[in-house]
Each structure stands twice: as structure tokens, then as C-alpha cells.
Protein backbone atom coordinates (compact mmCIF):
# COMPACT_ATOMS: atom_id res chain seq x y z
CA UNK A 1 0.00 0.00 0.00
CA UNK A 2 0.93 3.92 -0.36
CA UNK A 3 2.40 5.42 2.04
CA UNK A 4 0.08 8.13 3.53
CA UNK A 5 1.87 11.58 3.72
CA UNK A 6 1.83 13.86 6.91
CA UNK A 7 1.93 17.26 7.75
CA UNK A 8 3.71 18.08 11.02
CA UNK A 9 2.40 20.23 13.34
CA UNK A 10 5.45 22.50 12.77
CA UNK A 11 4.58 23.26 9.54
CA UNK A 12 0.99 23.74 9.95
CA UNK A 13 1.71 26.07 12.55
CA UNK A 14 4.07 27.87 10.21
CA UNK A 15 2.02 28.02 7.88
CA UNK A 16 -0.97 29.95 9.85
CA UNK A 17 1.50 32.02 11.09
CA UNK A 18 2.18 33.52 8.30
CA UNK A 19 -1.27 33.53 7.29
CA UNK A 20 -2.05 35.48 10.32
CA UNK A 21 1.15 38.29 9.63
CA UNK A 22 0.31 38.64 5.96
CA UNK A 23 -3.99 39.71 7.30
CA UNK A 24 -2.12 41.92 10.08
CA UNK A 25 0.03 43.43 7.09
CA UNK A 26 -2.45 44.11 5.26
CA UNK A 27 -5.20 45.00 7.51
CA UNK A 28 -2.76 47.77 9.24
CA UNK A 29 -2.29 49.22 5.60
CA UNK A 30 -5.98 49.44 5.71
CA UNK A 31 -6.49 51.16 8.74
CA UNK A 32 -3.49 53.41 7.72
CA UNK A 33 -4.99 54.28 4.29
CA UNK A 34 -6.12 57.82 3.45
CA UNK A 35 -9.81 58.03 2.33
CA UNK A 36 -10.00 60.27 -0.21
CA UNK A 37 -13.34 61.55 -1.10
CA UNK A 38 -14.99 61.64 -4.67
CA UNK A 39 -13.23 65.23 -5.62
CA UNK A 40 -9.83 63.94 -4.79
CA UNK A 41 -10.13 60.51 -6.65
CA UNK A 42 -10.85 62.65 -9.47
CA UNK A 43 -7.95 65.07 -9.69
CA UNK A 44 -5.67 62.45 -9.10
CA UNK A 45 -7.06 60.44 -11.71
CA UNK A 46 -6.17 63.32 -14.19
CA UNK A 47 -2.46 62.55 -12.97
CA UNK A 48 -2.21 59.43 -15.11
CA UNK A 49 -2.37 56.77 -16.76
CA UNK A 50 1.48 56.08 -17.41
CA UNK A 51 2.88 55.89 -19.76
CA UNK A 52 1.25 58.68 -22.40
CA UNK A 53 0.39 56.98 -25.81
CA UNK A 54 3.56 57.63 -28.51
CA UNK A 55 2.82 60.62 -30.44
CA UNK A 56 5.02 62.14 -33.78
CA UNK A 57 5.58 65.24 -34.33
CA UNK A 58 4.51 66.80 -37.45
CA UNK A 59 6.93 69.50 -37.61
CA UNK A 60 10.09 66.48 -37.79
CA UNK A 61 9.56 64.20 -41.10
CA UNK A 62 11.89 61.64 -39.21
CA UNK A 63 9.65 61.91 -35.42
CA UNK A 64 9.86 58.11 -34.01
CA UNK A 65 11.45 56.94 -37.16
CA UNK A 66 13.64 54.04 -36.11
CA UNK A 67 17.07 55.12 -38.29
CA UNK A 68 16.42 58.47 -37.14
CA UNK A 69 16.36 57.55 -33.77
CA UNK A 70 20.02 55.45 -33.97
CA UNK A 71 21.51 58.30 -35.81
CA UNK A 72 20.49 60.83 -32.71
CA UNK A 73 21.25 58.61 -30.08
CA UNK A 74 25.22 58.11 -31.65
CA UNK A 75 25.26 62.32 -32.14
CA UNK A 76 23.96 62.05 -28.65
CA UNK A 77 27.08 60.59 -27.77
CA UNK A 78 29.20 61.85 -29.83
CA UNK A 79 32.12 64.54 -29.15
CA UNK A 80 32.99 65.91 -32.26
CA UNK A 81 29.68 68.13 -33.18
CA UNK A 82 30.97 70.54 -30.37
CA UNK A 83 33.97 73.66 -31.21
CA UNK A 84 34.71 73.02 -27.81
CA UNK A 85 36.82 69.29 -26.84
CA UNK A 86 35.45 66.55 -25.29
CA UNK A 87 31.62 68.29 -24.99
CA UNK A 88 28.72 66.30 -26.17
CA UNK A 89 24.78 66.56 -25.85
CA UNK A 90 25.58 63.75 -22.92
CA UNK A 91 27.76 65.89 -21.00
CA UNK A 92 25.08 67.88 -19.43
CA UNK A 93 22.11 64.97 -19.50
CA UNK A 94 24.18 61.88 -18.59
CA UNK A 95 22.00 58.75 -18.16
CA UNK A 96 23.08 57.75 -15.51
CA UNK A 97 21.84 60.86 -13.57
CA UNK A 98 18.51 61.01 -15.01
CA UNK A 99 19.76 63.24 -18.32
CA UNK A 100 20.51 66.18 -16.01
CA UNK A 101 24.41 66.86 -14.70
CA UNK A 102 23.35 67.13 -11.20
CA UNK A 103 25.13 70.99 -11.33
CA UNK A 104 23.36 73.89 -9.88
CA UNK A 105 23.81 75.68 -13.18
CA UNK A 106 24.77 73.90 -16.65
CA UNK A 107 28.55 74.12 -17.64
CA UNK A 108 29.56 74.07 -21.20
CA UNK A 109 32.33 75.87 -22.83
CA UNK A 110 31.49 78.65 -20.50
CA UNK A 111 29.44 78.32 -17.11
CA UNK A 112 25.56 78.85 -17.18
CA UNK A 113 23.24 80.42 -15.46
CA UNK A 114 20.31 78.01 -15.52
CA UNK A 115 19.71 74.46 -13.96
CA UNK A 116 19.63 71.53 -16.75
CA UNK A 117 16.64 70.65 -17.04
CA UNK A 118 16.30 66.66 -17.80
CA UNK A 119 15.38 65.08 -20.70
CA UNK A 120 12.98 62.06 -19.95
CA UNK A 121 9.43 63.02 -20.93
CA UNK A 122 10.68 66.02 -23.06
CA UNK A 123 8.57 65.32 -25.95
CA UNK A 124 5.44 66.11 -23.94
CA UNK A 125 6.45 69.92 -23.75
CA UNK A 126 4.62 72.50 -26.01
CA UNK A 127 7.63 75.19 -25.12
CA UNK A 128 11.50 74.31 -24.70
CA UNK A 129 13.90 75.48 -21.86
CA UNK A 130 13.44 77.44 -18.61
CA UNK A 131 12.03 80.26 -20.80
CA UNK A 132 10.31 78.35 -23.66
CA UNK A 133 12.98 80.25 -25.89
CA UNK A 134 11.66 77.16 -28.82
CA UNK A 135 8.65 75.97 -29.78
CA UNK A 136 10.01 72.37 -31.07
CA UNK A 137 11.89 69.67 -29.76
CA UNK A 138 14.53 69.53 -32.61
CA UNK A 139 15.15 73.54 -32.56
CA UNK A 140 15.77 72.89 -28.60
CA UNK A 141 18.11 70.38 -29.67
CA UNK A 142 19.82 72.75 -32.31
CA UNK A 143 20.59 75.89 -29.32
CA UNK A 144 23.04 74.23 -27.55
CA UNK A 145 25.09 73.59 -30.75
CA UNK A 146 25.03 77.19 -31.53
CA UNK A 147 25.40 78.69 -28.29
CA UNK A 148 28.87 79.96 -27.52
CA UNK A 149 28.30 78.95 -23.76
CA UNK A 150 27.49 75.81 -24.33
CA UNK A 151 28.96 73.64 -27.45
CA UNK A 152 30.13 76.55 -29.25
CA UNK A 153 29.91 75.08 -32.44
CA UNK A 154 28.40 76.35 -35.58
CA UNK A 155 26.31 75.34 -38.68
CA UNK A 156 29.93 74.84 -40.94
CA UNK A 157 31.42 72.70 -38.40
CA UNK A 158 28.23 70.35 -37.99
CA UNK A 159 28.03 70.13 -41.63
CA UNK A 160 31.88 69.36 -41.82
CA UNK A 161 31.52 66.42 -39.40
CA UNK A 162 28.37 64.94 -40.88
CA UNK A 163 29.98 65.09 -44.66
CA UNK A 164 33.26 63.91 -43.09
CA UNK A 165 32.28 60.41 -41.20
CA UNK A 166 31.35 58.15 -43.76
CA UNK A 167 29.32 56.01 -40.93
CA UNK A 168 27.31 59.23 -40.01
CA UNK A 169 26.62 59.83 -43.53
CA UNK A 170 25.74 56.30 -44.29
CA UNK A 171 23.51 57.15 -40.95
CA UNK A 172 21.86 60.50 -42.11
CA UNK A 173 21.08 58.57 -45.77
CA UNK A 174 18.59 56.13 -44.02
CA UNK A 175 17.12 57.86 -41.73
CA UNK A 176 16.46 61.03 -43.89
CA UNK A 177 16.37 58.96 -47.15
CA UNK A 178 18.40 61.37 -49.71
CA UNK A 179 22.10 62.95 -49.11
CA UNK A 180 22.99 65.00 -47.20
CA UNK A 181 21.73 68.93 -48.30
CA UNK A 182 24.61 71.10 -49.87
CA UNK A 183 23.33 74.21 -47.58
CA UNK A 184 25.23 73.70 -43.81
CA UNK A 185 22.42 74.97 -41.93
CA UNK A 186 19.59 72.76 -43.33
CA UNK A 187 21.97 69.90 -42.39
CA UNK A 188 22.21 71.39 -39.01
CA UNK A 189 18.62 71.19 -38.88
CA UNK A 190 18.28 67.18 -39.69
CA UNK A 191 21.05 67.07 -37.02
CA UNK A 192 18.44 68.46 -34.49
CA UNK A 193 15.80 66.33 -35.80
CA UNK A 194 17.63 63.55 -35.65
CA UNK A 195 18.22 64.24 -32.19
CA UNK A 196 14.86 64.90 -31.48
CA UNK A 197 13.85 61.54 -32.73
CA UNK A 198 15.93 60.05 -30.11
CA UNK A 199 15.05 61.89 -27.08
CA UNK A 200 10.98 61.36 -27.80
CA UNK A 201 11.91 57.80 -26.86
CA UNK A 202 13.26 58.92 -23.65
CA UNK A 203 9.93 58.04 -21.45
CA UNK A 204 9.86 57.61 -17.78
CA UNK A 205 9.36 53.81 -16.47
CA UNK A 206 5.78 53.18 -14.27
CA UNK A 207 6.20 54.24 -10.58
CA UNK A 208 4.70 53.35 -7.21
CA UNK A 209 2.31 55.92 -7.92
CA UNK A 210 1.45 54.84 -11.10
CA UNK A 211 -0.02 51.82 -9.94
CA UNK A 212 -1.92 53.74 -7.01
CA UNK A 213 -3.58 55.96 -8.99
CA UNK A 214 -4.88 53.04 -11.20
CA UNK A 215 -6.02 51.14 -8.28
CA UNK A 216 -7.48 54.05 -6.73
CA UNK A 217 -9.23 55.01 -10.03
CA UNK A 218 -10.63 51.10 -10.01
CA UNK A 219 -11.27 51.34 -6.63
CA UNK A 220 -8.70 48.49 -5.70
CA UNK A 221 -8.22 48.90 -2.38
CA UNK A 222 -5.81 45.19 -2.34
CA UNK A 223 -3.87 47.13 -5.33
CA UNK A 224 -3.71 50.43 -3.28
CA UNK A 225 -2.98 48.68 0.10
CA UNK A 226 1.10 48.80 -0.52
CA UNK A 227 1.63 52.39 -1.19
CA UNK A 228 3.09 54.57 1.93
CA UNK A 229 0.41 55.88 3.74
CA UNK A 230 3.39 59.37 4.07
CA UNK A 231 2.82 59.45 0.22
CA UNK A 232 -1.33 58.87 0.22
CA UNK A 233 -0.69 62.15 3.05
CA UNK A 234 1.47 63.65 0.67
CA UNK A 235 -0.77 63.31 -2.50
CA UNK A 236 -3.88 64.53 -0.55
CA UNK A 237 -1.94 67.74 -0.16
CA UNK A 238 -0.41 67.44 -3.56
CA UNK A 239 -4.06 67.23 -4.77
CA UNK A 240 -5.99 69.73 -2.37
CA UNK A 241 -4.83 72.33 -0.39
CA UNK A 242 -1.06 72.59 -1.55
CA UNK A 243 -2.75 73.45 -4.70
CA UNK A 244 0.23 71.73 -6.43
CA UNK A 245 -1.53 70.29 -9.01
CA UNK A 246 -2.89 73.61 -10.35
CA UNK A 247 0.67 74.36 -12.03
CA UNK A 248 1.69 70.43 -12.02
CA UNK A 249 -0.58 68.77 -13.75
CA UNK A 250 -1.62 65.79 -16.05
CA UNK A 251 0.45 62.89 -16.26
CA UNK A 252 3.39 64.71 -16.58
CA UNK A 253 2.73 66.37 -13.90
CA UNK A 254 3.63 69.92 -15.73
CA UNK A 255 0.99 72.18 -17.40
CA UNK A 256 3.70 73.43 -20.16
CA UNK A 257 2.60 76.48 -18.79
CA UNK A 258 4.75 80.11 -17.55
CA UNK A 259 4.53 81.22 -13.84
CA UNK A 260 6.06 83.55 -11.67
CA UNK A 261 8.96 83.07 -9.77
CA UNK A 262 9.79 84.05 -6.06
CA UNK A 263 13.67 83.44 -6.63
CA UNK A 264 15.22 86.14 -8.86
CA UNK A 265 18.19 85.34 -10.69
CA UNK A 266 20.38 86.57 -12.97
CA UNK A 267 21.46 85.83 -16.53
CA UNK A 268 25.57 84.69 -17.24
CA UNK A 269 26.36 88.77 -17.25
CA UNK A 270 25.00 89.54 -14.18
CA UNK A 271 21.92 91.15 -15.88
CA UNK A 272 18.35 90.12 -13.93
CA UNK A 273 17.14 87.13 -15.64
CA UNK A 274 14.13 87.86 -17.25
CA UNK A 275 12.70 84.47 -18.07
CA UNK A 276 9.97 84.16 -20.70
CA UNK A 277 10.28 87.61 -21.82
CA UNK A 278 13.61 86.91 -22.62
CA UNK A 279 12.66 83.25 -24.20
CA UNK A 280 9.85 84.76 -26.17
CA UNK A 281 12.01 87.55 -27.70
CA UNK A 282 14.51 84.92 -29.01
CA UNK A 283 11.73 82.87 -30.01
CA UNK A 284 10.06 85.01 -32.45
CA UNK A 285 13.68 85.96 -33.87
CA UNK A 286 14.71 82.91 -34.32
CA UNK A 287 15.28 81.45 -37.89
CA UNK A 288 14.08 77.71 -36.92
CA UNK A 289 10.81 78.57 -35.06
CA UNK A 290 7.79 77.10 -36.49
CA UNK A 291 6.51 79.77 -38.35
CA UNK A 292 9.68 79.27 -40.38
CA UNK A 293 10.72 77.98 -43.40
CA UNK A 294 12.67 74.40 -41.76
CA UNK A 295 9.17 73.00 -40.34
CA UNK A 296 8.19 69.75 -42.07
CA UNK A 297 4.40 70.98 -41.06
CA UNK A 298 3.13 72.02 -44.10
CA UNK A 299 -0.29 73.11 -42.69
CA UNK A 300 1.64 75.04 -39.86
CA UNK A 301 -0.89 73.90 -37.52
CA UNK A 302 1.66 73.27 -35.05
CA UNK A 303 2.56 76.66 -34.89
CA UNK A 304 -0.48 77.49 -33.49
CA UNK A 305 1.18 78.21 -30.12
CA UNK A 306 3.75 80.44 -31.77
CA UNK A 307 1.27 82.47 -33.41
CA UNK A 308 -0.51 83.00 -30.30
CA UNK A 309 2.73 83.71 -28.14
CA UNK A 310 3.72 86.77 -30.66
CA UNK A 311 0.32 88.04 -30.00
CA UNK A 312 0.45 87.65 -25.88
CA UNK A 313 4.11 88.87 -25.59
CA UNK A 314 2.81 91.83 -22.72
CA UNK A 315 3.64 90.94 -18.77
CA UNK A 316 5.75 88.20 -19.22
CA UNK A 317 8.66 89.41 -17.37
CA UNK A 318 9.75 86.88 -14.48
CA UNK A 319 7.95 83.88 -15.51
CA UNK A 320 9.74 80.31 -16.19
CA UNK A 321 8.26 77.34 -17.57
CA UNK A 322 6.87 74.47 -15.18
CA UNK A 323 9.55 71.60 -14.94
CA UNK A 324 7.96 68.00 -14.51
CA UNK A 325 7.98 66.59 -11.50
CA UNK A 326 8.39 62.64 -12.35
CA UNK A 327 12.11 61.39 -10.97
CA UNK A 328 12.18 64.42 -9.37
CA UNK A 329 13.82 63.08 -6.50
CA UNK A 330 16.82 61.95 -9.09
CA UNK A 331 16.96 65.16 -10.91
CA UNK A 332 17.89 68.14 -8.13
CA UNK A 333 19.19 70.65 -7.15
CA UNK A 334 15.63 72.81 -8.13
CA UNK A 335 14.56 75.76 -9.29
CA UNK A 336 15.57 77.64 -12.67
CA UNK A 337 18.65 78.66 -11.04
CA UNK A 338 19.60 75.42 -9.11
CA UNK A 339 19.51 77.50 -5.52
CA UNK A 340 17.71 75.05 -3.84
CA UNK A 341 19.60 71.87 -2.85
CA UNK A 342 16.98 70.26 -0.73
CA UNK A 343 13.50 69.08 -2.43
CA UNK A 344 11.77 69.90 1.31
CA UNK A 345 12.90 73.29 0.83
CA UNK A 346 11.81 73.51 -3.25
CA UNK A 347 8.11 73.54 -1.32
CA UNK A 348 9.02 76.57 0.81
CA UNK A 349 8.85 79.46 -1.64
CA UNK A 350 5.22 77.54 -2.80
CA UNK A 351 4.02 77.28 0.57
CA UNK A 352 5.05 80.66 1.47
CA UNK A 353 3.02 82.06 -1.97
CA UNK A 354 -0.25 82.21 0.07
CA UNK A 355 -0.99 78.42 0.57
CA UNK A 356 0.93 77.45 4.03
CA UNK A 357 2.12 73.96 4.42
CA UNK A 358 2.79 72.49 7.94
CA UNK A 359 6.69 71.41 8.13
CA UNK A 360 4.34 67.71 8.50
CA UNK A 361 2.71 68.50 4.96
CA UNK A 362 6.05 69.28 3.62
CA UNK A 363 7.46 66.01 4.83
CA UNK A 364 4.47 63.88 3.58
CA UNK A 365 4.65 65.81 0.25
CA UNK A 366 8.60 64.37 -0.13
CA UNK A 367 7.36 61.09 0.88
CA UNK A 368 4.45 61.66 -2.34
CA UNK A 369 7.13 63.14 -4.71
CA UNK A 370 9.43 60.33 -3.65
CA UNK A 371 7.29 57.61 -5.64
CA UNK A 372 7.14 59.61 -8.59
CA UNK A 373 10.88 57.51 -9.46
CA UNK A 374 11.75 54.05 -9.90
CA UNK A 375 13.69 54.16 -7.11
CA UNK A 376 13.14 56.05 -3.73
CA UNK A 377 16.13 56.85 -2.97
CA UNK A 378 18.56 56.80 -6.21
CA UNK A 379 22.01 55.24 -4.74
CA UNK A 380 23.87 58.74 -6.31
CA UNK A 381 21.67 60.85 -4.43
CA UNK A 382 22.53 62.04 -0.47
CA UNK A 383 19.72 61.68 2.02
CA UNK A 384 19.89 64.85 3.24
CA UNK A 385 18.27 65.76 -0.07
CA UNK A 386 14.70 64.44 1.37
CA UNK A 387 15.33 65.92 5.25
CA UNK A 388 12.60 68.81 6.30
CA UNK A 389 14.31 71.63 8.86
């Protein structure tokens, strides 16, 4: 006959022991949880889902082409577009770091006077830069090249290295499917878009908070049981009355949008940095705007914005663009001058603007903006960042 098999006692009482941990677990998350009524559910549902569907961009005849997108990922990389040794696109967003330099202002051939801003999500902007100084993703890409503070190169010497590297020519032929143009600063241009193509695949991975806010929105509770009830805290505030989400908003958790700053700051001369009023003036002077004659947008319908811009251009002074907020805990020191070190402090000048926040709402806000990574705590980045004096 079979033998019969047993089950000790021991392991029985393991078992329900565990049993009994894993309904204390998760009935103390339930008691913890923050009950947020039916307004709140709704604004946060307006902070998601994640990721945003792929979009192209009319205004770039390569946008989310796949040869145009290996071509600007190795000019990414690549040293020689500079005037200036050893800089690159890569120097000032390394990976590694979240595509920002971790600097309080950018360093190029000269130093800045702005924070880098970082990279992931960029596609999702209407306006580029601190000041929205371009209207397109592959213009943005083309300032840096051009500025004398930063890669202080020029449309000659882009040309020159595109016609001179037979794999980068062999590159710009399938992605752009012709030679490369005759004129150096319409090859300039495909450099940008090229670029461009590659950083609109530069999307932020699902967070902690992703998956709340689609359990909350299905009313999961089981789903929403593992976030930190500090974060729930923090998003209640985030949501209600921190009145964050007025100016951080959507998915990306930026409106696109121009306010007013508290800091003042002041341009690489010393001059008072005047922010969009400074970003709109070289905007509508610029040659590769999108009222201009190197938009693949034949309709112009993308230009939309611009055309509207030229005709708003009063009371501007002082306002900078909203920076997402997603890795945000990867991606300091804040603020368009990179004065503020700690991300408790980045609420103060917020809190102080006519909403007050408890040092407690600060510190549950952190905990919120904490899940809006991969990781927590990113294993480059110093505690101290998160603390609230």
C-alpha cells in the first residue's frame, strides 16, 4: 500500500503564522490608508495613466522613425559636433543621472546660469527650456550647438563632421532617405531632428504611484494597500490644499505652462534674468521657429502656439516654464537657477506664496514626490536631499 503523507504540526503552525502576519500586514495598511473623497479621486485620476500613448511630431519628417532615432542617439554621444573638446549633448544629460548633470547651473564651454533641465518626458512639452525660448523639440536640440556657452559650435562645423564620417553619412542617408543637403544649416537642422527623434523615446518607467492611482481610479483597495500611507498624506496635499496640481498637472505632472517666480536670478552677465520675456524675444527671432521655413508641417498647424505667443508677448517678465515633477527626486538641485539643494525646501517658496504647508505637509509631500521615481532613494543621491528643517 501507499504510504500516507503527513503534515507536522510544525509546519501547519508555520504556515498559519504567516497567514495570520500577511492579514495583520495588510489590515494595518488598511487602517493606515487615506480616504480620499470623490473630488480627490478625481484630480488624481487626471495625474495618469502612465505611460502617455507615442505621439510624432509633425513639424520632424523623421519623429519616431527608427534610423532616425540610432543616428540621434550616436550624435547624442558623440564629441565631435561641439567647437569646444570633449563636450557632447551627454555631457550635461548623462543617463546615468537622469539626463541632467546634477550641477546647480549647466557648464559648457562657458558656465551657465540656468539648472539643466532633464530630458525624460521632453517630448510632452509644447515650449522648450526654462524660458520656452523654442517651440520644437529639434530647434531645442539645435541651441546648444550654436550657443557659444554651451557647445560653441556652428552650422559649418556640424556640416563638416556629418559630410566627413562616412558612418554618419551612411547614418543620415537612411534615416532622412536622400544625401545630405549642400546648404550647412539645413543639415544642421536634420542634425536636431535627428536628435529629437531620439530623445521622444526617452519616457519615464511606471512608478509606485502609477499603480496607485490606477487602483485608486478602479477602486482596488488590495492594489492600493502597498503604497506609503506618508505618500497617500502627501498626495492629498499634492491634490488639495497645496494646490500643487494647479501648475503640475496631467500625467506629466507639468501644465507646459509660464509662472512667476519668487527666486530672482540673474542671466551669465549679471543682468536680472528675465525668463519668458527673454525666451519669447529669441523665439520670435529665431530662424528655426515654427513659423519658419525648416518645419516639415506644411499646414503650420503646429505653430499654433507660436502664433498665439507673438500676440500675448505683454507681462511676461519673471515667468519660467513648469519643470515636470516625475524622478524628481533623481533630478535636483531645483529651481531655474539650481539654488535650492533640498527638495523639502523647493516647497518653501510655494508654501510661502499664500498656501501654508505644515513642516508635517512638507514632509508627507517628499514622501508623495518620492514615488514619482523608480527608485526612492537613487544610490547617487545624499539623504539629506529628502530631510525637512
Amino acid at each position: 500500500m501507499p504510504k500516507r503523507r503527513t503534515v507536522s504540526h510544525h509546519r501547519v503552525a508555520k504556515t498559519l503564522a504567516l497567514a495570520l502576519l500577511l492579514l495583520l500586514v495588510v489590515g494595518s495598511a488598511a487602517a493606515q490608508a487615506v480616504k480620499f473623497d470623490a473630488d480627490e479621486r478625481e484630480r488624481v485620476a487626471t495625474l495618469g495613466p502612465w505611460p502617455p500613448p507615442a505621439k510624432v511630431d509633425p513639424s520632424n519628417r523623421v519623429s519616431g522613425q527608427p534610423a532616425a532615432i540610432a543616428l540621434g542617439e550616436r550624435l547624442f554621444s558623440t564629441a565631435s559636433l561641439s567647437g569646444v573638446g570633449g563636450l557632447r549633448c551627454a555631457s550635461c544629460h548623462e543617463q546615468w543621472r537622469g539626463f541632467v548633470d546634477g550641477r546647480t547651473t549647466g557648464l559648457g564651454a562657458e558656465p551657465g546660469a540656468r539648472n539643466t533641465l532633464p530630458l525624460r518626458n521632453v517630448a510632452l512639452q509644447r515650449w522648450f527650456g526654462w524660458d520656452g525660448a523654442n517651440d520644437s523639440l529639434w530647434a531645442q536640440s539645435v541651441r546648444p550647438m550654436l550657443d557659444p556657452r554651451e557647445m560653441k559650435s556652428s552650422p559649418a562645423r556640424v556640416a563638416a563632421v556629418m559630410r566627413g564620417d562616412a558612418d554618419l553619412s551612411a547614418g543620415y542617408a537612411k534615416a532622412f532617405g536622400a544625401p545630405q543637403p549642400s546648404d550647412d544649416e539645413a543639415l544642421l537642422v536634420d542634425v536636431g531632428k535627428a536628435l529629437a527623434a531620439y530623445q521622444e523615446t526617452l519616457v519615464s518607467a511606471r512608478t509606485p504611484f502609477d499603480a496607485f492611482r490606477d487602483a485608486l481610479a478602479k477602486g482596488d483597495a488590495r492594489d492600493a494597500a502597498p503604497y506609503p500611507a506618508a505618500a497617500q498624506r502627501g498626495l492629498r496635499v499634492f491634490v488639495g490644499k497645496g494646490q500643487c496640481i494647479a501648475c503640475h498637472a496631467g500625467p506629466n505632472f507639468s501644465d507646459g505652462a509660464f509662472h512667476r517666480s519668487s527666486i530672482a536670478s540673474r542671466g551669465p552677465e549679471g543682468e536680472p534674468d528675465t525668463g519668458r520675456q527673454h525666451g519669447l524675444q529669441s523665439l520670435l527671432a529665431s530662424r528655426f521657429n515654427l513659423l519658419g521655413r525648416y518645419s516639415d508641417d506644411a499646414t503650420r498647424a503646429t505653430a499654433a502656439h507660436t502664433r498665439q505667443a507673438a500676440a500675448d508677448a505683454s507681462a511676461v517678465v519673471g515667468l519660467f516654464r513648469t519643470p515636470s515633477l516625475r524622478e524628481v527626486a533623481a533630478t535636483g538641485p531645483y529651481m531655474h537657477d539650481g539654488s535650492v539643494e533640498n527638495l523639502c525646501d523647493a516647497l518653501r517658496p510655494h508654501a510661502e506664496g499664500g498656501v501654508e504647508l505644515s513642516r508635517s505637509d512638507r514632509v508627507d509631500v517628499v514622501a508623495f514626490l518620492r514615488t514619482l521615481g523608480v527608485e526612492a532613494r537613487p544610490p547617487y543621491v545624499d539623504e539629506r536631499v529628502f530631510l525637512c528643517r
